[in-house]
PDB file of N, CA and C in Angstrom:
ATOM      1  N   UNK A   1     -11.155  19.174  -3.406  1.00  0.00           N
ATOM      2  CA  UNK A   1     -11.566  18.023  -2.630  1.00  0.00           C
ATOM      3  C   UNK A   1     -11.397  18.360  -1.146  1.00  0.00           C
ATOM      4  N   UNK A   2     -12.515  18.197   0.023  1.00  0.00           N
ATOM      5  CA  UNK A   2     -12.686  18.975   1.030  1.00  0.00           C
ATOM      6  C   UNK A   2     -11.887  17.400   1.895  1.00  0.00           C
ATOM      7  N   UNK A   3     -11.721  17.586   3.073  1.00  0.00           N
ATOM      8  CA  UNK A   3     -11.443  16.312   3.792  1.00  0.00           C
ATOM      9  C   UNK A   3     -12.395  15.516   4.033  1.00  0.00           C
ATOM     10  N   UNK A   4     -13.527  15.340   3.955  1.00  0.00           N
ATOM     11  CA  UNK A   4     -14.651  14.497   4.154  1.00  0.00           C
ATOM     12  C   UNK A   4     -14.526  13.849   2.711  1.00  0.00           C
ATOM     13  N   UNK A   5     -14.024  14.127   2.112  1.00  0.00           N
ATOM     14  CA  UNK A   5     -13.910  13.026   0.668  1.00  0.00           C
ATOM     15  C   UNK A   5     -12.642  12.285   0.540  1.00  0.00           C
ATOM     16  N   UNK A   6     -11.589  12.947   1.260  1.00  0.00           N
ATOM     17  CA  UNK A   6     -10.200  12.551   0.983  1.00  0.00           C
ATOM     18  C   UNK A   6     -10.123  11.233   2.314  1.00  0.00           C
ATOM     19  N   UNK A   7     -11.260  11.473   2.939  1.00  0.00           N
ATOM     20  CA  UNK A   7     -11.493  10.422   4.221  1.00  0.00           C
ATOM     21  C   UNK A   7     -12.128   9.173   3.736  1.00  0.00           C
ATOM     22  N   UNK A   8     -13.064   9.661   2.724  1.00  0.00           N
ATOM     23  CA  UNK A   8     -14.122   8.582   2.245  1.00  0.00           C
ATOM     24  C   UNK A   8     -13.274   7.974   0.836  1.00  0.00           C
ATOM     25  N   UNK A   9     -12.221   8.276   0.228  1.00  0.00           N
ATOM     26  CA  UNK A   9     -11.776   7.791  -0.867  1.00  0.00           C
ATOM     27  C   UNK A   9     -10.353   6.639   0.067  1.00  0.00           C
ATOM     28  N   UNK A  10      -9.922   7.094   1.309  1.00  0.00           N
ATOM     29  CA  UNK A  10      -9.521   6.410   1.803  1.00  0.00           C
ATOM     30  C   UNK A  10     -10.095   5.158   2.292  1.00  0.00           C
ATOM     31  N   UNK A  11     -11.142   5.449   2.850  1.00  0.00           N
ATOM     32  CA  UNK A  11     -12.330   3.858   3.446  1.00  0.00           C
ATOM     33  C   UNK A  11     -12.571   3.074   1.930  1.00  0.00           C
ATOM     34  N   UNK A  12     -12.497   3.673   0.846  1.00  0.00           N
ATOM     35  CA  UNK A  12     -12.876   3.174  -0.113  1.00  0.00           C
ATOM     36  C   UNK A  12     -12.169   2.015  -0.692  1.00  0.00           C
ATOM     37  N   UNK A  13     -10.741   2.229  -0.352  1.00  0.00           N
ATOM     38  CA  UNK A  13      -9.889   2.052  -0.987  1.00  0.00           C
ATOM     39  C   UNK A  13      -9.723   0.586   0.172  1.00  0.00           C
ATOM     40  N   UNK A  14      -9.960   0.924   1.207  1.00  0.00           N
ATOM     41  CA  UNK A  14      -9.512  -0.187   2.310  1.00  0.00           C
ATOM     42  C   UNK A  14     -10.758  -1.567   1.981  1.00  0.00           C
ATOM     43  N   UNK A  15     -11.729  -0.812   1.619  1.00  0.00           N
ATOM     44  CA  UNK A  15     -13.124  -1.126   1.462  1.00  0.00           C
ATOM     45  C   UNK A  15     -12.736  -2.584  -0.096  1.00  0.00           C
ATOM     46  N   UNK A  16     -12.017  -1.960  -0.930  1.00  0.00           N
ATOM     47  CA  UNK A  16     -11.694  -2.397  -2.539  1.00  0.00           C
ATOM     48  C   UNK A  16     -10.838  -3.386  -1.551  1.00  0.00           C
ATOM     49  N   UNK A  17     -10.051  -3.456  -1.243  1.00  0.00           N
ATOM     50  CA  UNK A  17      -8.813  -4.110  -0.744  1.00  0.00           C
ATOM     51  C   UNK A  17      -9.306  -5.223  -0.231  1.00  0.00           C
ATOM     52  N   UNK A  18      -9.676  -5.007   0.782  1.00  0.00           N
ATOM     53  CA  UNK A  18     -10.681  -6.013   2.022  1.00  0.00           C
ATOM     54  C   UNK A  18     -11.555  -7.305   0.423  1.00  0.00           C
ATOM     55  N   UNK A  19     -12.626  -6.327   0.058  1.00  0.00           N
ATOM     56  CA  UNK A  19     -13.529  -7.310  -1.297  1.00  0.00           C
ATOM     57  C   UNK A  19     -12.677  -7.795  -2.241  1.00  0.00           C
ATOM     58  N   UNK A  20     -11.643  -7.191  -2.458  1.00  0.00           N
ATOM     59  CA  UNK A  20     -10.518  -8.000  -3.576  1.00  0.00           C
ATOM     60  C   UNK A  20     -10.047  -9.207  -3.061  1.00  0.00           C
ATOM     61  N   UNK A  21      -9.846  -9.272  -1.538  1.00  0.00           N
ATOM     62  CA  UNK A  21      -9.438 -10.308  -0.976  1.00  0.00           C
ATOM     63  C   UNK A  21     -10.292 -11.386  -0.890  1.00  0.00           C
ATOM     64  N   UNK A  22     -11.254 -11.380   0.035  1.00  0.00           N
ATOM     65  CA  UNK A  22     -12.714 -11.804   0.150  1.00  0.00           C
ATOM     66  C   UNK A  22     -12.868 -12.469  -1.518  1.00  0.00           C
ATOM     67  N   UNK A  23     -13.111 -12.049  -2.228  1.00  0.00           N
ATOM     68  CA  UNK A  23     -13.237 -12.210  -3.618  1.00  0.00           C
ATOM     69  C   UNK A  23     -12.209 -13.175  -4.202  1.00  0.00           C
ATOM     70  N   UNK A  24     -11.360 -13.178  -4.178  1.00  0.00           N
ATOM     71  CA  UNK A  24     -10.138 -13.913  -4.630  1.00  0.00           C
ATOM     72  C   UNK A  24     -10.434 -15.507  -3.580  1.00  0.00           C
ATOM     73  N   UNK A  25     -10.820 -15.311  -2.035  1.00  0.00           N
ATOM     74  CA  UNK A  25     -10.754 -16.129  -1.353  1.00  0.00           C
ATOM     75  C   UNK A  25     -11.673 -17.633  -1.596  1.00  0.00           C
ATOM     76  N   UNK A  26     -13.286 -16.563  -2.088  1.00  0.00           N
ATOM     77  CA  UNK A  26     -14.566 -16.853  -2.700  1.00  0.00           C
ATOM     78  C   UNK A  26     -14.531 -17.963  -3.711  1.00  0.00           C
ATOM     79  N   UNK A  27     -13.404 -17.335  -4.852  1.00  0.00           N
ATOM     80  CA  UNK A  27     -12.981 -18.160  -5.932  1.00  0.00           C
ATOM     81  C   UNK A  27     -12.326 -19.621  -5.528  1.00  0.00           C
ATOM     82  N   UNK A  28     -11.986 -19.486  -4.894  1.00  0.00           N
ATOM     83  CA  UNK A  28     -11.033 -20.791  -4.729  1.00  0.00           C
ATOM     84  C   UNK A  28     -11.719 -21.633  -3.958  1.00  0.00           C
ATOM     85  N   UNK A  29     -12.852 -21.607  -3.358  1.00  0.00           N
ATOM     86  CA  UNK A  29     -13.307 -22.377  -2.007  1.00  0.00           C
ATOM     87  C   UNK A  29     -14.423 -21.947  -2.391  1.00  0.00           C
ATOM     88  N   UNK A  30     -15.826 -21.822  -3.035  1.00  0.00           N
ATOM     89  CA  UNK A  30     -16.998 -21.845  -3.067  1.00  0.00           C
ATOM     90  C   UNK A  30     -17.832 -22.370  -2.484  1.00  0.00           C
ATOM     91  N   UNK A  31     -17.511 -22.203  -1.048  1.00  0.00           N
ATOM     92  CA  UNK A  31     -18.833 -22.602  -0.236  1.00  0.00           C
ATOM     93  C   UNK A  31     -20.150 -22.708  -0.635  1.00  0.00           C
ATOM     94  N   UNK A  32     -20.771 -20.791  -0.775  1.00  0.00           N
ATOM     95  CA  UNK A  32     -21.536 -20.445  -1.388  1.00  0.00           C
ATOM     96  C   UNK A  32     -21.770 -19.917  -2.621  1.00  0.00           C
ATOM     97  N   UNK A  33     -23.049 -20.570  -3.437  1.00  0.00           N
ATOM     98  CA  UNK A  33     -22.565 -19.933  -4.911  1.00  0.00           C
ATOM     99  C   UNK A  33     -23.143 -18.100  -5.087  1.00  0.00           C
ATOM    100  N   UNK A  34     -23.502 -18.144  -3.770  1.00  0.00           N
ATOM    101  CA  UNK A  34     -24.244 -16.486  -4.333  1.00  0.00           C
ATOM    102  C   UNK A  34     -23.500 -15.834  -3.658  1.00  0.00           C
ATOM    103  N   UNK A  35     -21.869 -15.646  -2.882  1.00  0.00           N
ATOM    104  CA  UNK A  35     -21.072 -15.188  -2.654  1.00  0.00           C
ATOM    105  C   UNK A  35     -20.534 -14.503  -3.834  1.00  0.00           C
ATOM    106  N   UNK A  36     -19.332 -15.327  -4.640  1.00  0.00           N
ATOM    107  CA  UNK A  36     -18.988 -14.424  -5.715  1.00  0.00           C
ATOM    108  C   UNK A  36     -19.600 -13.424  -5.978  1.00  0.00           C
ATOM    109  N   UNK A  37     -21.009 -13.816  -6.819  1.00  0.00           N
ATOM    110  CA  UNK A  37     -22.159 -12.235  -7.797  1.00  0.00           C
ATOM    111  C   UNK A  37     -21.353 -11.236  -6.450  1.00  0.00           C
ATOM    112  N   UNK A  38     -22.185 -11.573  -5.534  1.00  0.00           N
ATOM    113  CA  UNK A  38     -22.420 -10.377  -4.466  1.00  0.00           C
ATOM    114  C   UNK A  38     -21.327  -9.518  -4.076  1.00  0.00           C
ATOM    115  N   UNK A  39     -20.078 -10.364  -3.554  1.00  0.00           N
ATOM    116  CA  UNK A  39     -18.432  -9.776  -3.238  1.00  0.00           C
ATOM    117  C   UNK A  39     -18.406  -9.027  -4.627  1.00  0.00           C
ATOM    118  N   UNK A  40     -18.752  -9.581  -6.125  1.00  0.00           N
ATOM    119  CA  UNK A  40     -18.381  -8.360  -7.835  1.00  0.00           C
ATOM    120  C   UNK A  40     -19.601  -7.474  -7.472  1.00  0.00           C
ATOM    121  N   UNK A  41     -20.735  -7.434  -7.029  1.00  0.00           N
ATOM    122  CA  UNK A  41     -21.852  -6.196  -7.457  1.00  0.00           C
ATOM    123  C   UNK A  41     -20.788  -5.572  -6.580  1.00  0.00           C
ATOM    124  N   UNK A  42     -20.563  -5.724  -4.780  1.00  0.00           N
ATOM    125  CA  UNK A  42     -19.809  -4.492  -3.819  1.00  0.00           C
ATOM    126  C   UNK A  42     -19.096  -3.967  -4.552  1.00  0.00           C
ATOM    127  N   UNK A  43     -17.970  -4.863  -5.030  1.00  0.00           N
ATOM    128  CA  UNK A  43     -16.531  -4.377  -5.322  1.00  0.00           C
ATOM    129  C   UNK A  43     -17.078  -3.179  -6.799  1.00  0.00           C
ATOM    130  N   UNK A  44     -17.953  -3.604  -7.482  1.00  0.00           N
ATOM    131  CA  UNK A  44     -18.220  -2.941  -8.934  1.00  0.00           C
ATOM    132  C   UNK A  44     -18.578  -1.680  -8.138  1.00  0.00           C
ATOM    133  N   UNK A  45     -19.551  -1.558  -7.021  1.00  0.00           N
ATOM    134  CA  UNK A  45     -20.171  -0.644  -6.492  1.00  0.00           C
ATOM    135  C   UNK A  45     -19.073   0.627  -5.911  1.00  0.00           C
ATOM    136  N   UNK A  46     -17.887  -0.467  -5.097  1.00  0.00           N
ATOM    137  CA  UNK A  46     -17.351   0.551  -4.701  1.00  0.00           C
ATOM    138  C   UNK A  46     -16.719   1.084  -5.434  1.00  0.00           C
ATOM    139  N   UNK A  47     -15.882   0.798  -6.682  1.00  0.00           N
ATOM    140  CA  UNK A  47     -15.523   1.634  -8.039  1.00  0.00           C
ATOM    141  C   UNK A  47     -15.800   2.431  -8.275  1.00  0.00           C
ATOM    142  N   UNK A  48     -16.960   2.411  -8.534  1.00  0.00           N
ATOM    143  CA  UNK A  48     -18.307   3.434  -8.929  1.00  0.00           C
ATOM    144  C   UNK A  48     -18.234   4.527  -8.042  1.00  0.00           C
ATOM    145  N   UNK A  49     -18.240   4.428  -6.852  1.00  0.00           N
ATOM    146  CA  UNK A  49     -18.380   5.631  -5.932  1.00  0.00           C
ATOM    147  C   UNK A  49     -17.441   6.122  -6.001  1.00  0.00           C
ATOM    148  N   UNK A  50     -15.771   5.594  -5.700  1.00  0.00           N
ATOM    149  CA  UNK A  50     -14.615   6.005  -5.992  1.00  0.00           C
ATOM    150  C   UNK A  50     -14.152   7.094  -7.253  1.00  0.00           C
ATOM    151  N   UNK A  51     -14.833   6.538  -8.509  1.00  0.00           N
ATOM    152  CA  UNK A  51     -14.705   6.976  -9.458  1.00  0.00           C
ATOM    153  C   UNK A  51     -15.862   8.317  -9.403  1.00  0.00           C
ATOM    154  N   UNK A  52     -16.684   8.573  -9.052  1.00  0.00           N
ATOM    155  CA  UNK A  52     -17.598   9.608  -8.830  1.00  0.00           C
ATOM    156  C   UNK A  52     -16.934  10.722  -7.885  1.00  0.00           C
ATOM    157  N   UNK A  53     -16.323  10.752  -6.843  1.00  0.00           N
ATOM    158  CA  UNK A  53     -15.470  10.885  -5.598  1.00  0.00           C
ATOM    159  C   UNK A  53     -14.446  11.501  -6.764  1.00  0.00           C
ATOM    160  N   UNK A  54     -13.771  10.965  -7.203  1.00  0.00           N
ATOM    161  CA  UNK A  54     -12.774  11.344  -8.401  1.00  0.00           C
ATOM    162  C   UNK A  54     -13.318  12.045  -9.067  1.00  0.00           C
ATOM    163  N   UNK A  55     -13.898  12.373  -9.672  1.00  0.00           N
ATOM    164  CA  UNK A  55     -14.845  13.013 -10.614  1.00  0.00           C
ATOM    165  C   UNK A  55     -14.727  14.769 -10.026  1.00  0.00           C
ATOM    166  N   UNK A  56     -15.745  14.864  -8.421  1.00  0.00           N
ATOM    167  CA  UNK A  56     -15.521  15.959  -8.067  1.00  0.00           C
ATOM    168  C   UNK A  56     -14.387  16.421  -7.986  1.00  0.00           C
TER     169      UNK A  56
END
């Protein structure tokens, strides 16, 4: 794993953190209903990359 990944698994992680929050916040106060989907596709998304990132 070169440092340009060990950089990007870090943003990732801040990235998960930040939408976990956001997400949790979403739930409780539903302003908007097309918030939630959208905050789970990111958060699913950023998994995904994380886990790919992991992979190499």
């Amino acid at each position: 794993m070169d440092k340009k990944q060990k950089k990007r698994m870090e943003v990732l992680h801040q990235k998960i953190a930040k939408l976990q929050q956001q997400l949790t916040g979403a739930k409780r106060q539903p302003d908007d209903p097309a918030e939630v989907p959208r905050l789970e596709r990111e958060l699913a998304a950023a998994h995904a990359e994380l886990a790919a990132l992991k992979q190499t």
